[in-house]
PDB file of N, CA and C in Angstrom:
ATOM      1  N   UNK A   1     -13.419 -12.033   7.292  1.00  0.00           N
ATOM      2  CA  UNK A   1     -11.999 -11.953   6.993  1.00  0.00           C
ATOM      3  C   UNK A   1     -11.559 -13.044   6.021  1.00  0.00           C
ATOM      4  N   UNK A   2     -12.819 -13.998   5.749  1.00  0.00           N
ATOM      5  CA  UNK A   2     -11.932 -15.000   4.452  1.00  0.00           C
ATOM      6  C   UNK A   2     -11.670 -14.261   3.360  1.00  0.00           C
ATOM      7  N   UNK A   3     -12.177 -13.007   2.677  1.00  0.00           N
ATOM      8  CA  UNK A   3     -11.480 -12.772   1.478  1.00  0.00           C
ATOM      9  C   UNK A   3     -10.082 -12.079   1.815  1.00  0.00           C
ATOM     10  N   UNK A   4      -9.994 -12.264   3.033  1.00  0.00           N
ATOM     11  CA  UNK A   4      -7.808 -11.236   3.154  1.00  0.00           C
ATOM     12  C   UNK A   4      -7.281 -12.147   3.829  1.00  0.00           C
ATOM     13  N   UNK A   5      -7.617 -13.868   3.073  1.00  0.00           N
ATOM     14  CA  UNK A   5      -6.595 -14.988   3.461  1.00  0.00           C
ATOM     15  C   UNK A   5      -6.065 -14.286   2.193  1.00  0.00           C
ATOM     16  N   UNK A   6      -4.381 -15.471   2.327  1.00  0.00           N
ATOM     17  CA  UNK A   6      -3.852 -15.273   1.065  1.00  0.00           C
ATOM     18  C   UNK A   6      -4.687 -16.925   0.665  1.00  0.00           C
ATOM     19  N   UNK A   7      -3.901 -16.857  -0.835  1.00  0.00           N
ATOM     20  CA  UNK A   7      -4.111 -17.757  -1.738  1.00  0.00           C
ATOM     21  C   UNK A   7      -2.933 -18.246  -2.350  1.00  0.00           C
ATOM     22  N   UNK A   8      -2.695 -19.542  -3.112  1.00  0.00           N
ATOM     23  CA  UNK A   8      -1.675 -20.253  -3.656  1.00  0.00           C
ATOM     24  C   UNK A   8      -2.175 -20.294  -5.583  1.00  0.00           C
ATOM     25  N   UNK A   9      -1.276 -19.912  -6.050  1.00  0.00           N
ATOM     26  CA  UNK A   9      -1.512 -20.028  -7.140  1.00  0.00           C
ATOM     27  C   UNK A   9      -0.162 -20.646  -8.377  1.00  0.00           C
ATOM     28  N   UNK A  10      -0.676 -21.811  -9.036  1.00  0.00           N
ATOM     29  CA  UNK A  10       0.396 -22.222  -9.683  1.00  0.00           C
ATOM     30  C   UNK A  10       0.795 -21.529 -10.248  1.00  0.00           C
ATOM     31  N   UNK A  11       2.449 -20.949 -10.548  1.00  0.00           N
ATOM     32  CA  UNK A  11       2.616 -20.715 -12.067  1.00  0.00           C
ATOM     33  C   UNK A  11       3.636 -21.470 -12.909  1.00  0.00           C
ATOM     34  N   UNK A  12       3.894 -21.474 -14.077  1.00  0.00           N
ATOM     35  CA  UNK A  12       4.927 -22.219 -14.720  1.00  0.00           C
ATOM     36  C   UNK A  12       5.730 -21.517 -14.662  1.00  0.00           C
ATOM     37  N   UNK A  13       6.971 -22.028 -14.668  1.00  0.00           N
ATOM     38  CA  UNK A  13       8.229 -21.281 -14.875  1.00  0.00           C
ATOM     39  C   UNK A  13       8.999 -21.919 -16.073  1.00  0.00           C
ATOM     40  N   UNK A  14       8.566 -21.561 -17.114  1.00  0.00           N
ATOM     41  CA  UNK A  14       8.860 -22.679 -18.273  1.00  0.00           C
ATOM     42  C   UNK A  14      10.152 -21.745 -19.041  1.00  0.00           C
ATOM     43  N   UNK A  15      11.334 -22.649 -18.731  1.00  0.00           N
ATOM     44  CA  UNK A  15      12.359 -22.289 -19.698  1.00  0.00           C
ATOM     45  C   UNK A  15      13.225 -23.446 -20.666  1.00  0.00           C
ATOM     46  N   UNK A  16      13.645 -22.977 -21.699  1.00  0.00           N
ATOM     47  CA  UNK A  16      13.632 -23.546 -22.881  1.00  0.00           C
ATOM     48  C   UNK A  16      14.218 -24.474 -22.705  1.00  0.00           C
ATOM     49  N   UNK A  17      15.411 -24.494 -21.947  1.00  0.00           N
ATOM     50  CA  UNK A  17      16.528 -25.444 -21.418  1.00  0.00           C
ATOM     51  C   UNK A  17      16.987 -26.885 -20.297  1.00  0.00           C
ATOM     52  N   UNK A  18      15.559 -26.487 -19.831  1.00  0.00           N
ATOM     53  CA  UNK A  18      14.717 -27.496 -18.846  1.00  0.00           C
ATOM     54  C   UNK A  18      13.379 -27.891 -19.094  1.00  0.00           C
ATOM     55  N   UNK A  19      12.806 -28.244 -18.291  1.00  0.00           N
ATOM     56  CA  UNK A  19      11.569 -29.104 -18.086  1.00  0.00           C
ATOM     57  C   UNK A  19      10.892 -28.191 -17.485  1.00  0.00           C
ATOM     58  N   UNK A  20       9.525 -28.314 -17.571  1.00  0.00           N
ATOM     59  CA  UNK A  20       8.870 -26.716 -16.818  1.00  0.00           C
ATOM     60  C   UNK A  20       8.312 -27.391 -15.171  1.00  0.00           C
ATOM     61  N   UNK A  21       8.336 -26.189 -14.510  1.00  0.00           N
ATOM     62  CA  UNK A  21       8.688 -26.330 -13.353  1.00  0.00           C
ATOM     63  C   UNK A  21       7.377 -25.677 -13.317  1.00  0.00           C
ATOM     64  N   UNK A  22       6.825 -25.942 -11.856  1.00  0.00           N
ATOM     65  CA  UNK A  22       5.447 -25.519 -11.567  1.00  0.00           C
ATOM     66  C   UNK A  22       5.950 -25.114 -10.179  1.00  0.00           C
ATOM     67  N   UNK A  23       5.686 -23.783  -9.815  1.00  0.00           N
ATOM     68  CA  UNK A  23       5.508 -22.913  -8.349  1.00  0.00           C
ATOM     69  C   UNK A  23       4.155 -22.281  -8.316  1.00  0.00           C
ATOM     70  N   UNK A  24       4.354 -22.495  -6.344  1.00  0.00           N
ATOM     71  CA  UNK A  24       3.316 -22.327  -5.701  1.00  0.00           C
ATOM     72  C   UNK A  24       3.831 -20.642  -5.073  1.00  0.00           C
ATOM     73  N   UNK A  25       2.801 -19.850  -5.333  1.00  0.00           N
ATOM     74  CA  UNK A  25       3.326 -18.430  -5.304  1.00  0.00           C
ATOM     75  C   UNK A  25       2.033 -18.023  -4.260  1.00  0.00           C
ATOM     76  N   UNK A  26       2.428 -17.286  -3.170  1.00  0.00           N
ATOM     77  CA  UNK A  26       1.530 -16.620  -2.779  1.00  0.00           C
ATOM     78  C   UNK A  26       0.829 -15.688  -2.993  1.00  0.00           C
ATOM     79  N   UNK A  27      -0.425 -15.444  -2.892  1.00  0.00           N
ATOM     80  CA  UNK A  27      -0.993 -14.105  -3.008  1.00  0.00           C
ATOM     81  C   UNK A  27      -2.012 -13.708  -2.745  1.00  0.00           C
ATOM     82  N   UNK A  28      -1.973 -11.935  -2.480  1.00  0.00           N
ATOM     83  CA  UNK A  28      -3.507 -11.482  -1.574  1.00  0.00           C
ATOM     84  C   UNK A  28      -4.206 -10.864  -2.525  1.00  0.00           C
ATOM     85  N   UNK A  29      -5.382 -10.379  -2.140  1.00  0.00           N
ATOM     86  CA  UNK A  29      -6.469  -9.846  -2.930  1.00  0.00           C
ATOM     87  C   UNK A  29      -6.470  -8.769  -2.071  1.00  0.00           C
ATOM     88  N   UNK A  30      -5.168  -7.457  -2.915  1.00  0.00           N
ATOM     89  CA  UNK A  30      -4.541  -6.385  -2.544  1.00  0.00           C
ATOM     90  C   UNK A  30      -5.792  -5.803  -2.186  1.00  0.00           C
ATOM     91  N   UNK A  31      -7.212  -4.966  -3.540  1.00  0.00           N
ATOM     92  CA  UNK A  31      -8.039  -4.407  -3.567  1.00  0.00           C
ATOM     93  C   UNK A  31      -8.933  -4.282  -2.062  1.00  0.00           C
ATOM     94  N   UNK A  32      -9.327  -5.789  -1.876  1.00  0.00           N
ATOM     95  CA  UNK A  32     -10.057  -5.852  -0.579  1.00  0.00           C
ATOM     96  C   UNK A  32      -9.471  -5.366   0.765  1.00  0.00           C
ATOM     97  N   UNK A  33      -7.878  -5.629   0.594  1.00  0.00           N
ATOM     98  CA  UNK A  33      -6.895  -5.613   2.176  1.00  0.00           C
ATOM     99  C   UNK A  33      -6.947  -3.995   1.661  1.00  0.00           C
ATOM    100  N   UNK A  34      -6.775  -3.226   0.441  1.00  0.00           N
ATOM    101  CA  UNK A  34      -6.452  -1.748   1.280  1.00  0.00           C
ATOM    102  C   UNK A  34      -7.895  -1.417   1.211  1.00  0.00           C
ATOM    103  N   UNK A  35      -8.887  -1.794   0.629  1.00  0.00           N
ATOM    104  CA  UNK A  35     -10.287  -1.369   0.916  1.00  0.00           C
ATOM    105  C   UNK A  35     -10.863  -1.444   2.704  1.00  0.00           C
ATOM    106  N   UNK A  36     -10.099  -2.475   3.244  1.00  0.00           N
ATOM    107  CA  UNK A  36     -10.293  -2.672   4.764  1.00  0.00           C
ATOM    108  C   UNK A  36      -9.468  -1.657   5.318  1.00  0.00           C
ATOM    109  N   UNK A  37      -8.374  -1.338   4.849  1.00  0.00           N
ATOM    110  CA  UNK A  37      -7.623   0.039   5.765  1.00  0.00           C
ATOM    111  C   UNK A  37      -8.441   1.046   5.640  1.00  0.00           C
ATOM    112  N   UNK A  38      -8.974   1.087   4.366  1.00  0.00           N
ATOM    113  CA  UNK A  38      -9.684   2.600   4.268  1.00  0.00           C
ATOM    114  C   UNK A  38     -10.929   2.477   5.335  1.00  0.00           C
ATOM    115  N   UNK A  39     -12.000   1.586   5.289  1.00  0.00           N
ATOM    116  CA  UNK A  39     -12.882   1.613   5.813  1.00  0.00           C
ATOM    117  C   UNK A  39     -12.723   1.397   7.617  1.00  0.00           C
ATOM    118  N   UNK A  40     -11.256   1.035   8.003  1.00  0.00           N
ATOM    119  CA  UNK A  40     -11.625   0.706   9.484  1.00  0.00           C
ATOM    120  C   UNK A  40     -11.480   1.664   9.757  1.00  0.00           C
ATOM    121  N   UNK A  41     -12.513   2.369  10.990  1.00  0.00           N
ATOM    122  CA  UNK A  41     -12.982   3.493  11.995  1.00  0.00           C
ATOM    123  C   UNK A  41     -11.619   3.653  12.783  1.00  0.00           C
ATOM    124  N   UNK A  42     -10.938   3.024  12.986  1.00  0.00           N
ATOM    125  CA  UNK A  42      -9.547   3.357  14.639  1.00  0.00           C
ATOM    126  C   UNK A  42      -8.492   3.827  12.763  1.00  0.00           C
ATOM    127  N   UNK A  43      -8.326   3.197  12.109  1.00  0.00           N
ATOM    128  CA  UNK A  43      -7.097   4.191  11.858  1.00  0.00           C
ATOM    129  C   UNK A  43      -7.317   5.260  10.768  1.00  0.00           C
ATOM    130  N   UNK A  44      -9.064   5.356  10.222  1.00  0.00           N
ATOM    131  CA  UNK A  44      -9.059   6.752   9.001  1.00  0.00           C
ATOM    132  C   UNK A  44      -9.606   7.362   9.784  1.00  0.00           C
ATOM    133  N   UNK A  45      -8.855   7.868  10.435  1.00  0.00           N
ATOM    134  CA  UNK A  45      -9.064   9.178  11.425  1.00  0.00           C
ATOM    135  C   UNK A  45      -8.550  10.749  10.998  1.00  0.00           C
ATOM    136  N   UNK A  46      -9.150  11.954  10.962  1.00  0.00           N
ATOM    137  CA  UNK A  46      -8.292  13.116  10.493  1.00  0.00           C
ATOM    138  C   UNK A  46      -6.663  13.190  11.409  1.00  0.00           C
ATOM    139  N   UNK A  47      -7.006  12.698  12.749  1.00  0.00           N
ATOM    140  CA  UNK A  47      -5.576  13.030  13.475  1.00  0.00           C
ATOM    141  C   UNK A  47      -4.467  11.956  12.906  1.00  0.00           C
ATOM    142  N   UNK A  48      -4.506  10.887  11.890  1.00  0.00           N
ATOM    143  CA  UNK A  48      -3.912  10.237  11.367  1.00  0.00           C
ATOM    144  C   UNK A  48      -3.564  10.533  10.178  1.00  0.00           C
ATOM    145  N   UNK A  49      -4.487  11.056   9.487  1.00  0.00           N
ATOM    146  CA  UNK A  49      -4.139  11.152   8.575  1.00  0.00           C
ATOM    147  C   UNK A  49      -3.437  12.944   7.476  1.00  0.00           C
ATOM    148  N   UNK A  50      -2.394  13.106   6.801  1.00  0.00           N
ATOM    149  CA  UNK A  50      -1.745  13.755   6.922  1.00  0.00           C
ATOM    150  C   UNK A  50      -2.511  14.884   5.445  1.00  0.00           C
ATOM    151  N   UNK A  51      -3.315  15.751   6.270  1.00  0.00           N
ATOM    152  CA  UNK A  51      -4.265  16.538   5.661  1.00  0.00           C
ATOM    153  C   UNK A  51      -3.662  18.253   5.732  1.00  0.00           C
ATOM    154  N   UNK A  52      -4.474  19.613   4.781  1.00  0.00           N
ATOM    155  CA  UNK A  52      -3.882  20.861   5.338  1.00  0.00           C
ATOM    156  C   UNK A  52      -5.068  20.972   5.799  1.00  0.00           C
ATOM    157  N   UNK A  53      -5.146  21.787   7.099  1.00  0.00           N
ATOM    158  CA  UNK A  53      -5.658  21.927   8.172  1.00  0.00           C
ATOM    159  C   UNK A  53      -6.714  22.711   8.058  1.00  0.00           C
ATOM    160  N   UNK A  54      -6.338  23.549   6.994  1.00  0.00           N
ATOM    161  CA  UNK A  54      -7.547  25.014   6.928  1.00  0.00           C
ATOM    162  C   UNK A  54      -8.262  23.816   5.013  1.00  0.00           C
ATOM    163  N   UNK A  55      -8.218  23.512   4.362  1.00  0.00           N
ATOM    164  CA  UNK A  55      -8.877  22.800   3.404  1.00  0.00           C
ATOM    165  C   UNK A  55      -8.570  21.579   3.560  1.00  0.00           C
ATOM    166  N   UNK A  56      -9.425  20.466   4.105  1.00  0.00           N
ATOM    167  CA  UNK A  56      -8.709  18.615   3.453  1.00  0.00           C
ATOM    168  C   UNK A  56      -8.676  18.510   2.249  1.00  0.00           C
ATOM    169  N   UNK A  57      -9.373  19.285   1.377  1.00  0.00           N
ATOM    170  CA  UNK A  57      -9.042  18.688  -0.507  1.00  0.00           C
ATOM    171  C   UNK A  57      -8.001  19.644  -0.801  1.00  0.00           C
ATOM    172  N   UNK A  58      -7.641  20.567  -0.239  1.00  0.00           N
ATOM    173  CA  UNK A  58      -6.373  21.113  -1.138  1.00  0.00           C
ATOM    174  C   UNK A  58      -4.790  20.227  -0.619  1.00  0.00           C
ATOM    175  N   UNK A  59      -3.680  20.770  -1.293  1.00  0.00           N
ATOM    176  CA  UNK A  59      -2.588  20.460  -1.137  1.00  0.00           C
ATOM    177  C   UNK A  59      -2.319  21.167   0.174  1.00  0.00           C
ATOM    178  N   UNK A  60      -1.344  19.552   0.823  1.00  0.00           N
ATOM    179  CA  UNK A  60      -0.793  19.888   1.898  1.00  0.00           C
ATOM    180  C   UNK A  60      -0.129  20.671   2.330  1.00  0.00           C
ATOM    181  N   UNK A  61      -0.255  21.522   3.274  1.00  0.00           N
ATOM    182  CA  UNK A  61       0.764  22.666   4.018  1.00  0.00           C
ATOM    183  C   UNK A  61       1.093  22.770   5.353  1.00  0.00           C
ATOM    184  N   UNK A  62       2.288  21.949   5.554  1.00  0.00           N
ATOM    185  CA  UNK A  62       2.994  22.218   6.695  1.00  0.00           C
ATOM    186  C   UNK A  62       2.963  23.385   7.702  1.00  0.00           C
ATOM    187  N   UNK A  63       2.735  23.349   9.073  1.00  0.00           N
ATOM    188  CA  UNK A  63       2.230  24.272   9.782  1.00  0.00           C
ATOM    189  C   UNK A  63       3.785  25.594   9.895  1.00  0.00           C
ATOM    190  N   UNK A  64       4.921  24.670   9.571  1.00  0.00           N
ATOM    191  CA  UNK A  64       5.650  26.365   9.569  1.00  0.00           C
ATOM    192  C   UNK A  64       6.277  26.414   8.233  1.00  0.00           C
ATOM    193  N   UNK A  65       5.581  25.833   6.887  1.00  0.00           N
ATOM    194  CA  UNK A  65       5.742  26.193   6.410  1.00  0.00           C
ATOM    195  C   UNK A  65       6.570  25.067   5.364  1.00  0.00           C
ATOM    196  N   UNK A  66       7.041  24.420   6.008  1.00  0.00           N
ATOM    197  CA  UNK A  66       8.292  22.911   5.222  1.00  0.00           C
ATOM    198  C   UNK A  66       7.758  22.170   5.303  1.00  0.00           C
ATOM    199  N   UNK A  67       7.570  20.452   4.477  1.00  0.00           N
ATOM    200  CA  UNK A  67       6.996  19.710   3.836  1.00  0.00           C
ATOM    201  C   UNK A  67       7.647  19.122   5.172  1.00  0.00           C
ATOM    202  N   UNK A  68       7.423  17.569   5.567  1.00  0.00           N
ATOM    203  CA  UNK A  68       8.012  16.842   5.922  1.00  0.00           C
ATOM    204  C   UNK A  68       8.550  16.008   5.024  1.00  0.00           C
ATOM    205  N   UNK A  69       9.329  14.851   5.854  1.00  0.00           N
ATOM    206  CA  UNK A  69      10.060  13.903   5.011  1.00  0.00           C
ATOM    207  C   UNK A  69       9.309  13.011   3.992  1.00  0.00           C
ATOM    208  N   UNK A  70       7.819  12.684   4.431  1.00  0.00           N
ATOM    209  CA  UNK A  70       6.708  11.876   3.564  1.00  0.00           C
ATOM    210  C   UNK A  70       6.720  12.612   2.990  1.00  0.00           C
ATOM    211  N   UNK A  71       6.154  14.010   2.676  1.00  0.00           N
ATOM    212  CA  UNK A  71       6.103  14.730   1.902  1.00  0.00           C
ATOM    213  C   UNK A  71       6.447  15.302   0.495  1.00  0.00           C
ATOM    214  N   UNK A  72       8.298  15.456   0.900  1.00  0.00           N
ATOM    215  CA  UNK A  72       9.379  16.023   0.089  1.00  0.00           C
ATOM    216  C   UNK A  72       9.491  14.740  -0.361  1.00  0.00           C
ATOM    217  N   UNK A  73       9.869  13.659  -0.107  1.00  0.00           N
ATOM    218  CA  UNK A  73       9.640  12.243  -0.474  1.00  0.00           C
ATOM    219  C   UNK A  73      11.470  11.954  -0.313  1.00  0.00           C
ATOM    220  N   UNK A  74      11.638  12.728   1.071  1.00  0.00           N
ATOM    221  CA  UNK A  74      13.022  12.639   1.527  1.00  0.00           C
ATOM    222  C   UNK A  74      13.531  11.089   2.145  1.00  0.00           C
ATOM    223  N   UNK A  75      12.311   9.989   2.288  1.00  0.00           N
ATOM    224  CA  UNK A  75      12.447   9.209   2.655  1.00  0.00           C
ATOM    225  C   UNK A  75      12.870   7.818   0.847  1.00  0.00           C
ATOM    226  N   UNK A  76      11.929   8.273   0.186  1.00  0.00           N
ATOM    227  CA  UNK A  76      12.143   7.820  -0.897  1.00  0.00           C
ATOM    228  C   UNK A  76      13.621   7.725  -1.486  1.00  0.00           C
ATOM    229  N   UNK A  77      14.806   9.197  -1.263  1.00  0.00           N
ATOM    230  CA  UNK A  77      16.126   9.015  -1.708  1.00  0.00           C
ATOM    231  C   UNK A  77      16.934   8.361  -1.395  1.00  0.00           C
ATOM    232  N   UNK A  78      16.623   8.168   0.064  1.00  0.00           N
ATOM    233  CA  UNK A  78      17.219   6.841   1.465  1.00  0.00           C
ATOM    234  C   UNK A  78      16.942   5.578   0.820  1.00  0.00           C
ATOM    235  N   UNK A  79      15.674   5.197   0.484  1.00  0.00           N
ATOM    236  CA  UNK A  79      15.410   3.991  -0.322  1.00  0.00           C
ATOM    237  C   UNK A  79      16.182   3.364  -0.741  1.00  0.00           C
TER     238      UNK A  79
END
């Protein structure tokens, strides 16, 4: 699990009107942390994950027929 510590990384914040300022910014090494979701056994499960039932590579189809809210991306307009 040491590569999904975060890390500190300087950056400048250099503007014309001041003196440049140096921040300490956090950050993860995204690639590896969702490479670990994909690969852990308890949550890439088919009952988790939101597949059509009669093909997993085709496009999803709701069992009566309507998308859900992930789906329609009804949650996205709420945003």
């Amino acid at each position: 699990m040491q590569s999904c510590r975060p890390a500190r990384v300087p950056v400048d914040l250099f503007r014309p009107d001041t003196e440049e300022d140096i921040l300490d910014v956090v950050v993860f090494d995204f690639p590896t942390m969702l490479a670990s979701l994909f690969n852990c056994p308890v949550l890439n499960q088919i009952e988790n994950l939101v597949v059509n039932p009669r093909d997993r590579f085709a496009k999803y189809e709701g069992p009566n027929g309507k998308l859900g809210e992930i789906n329609s991306a009804l949650w996205y307009d709420k945003a």
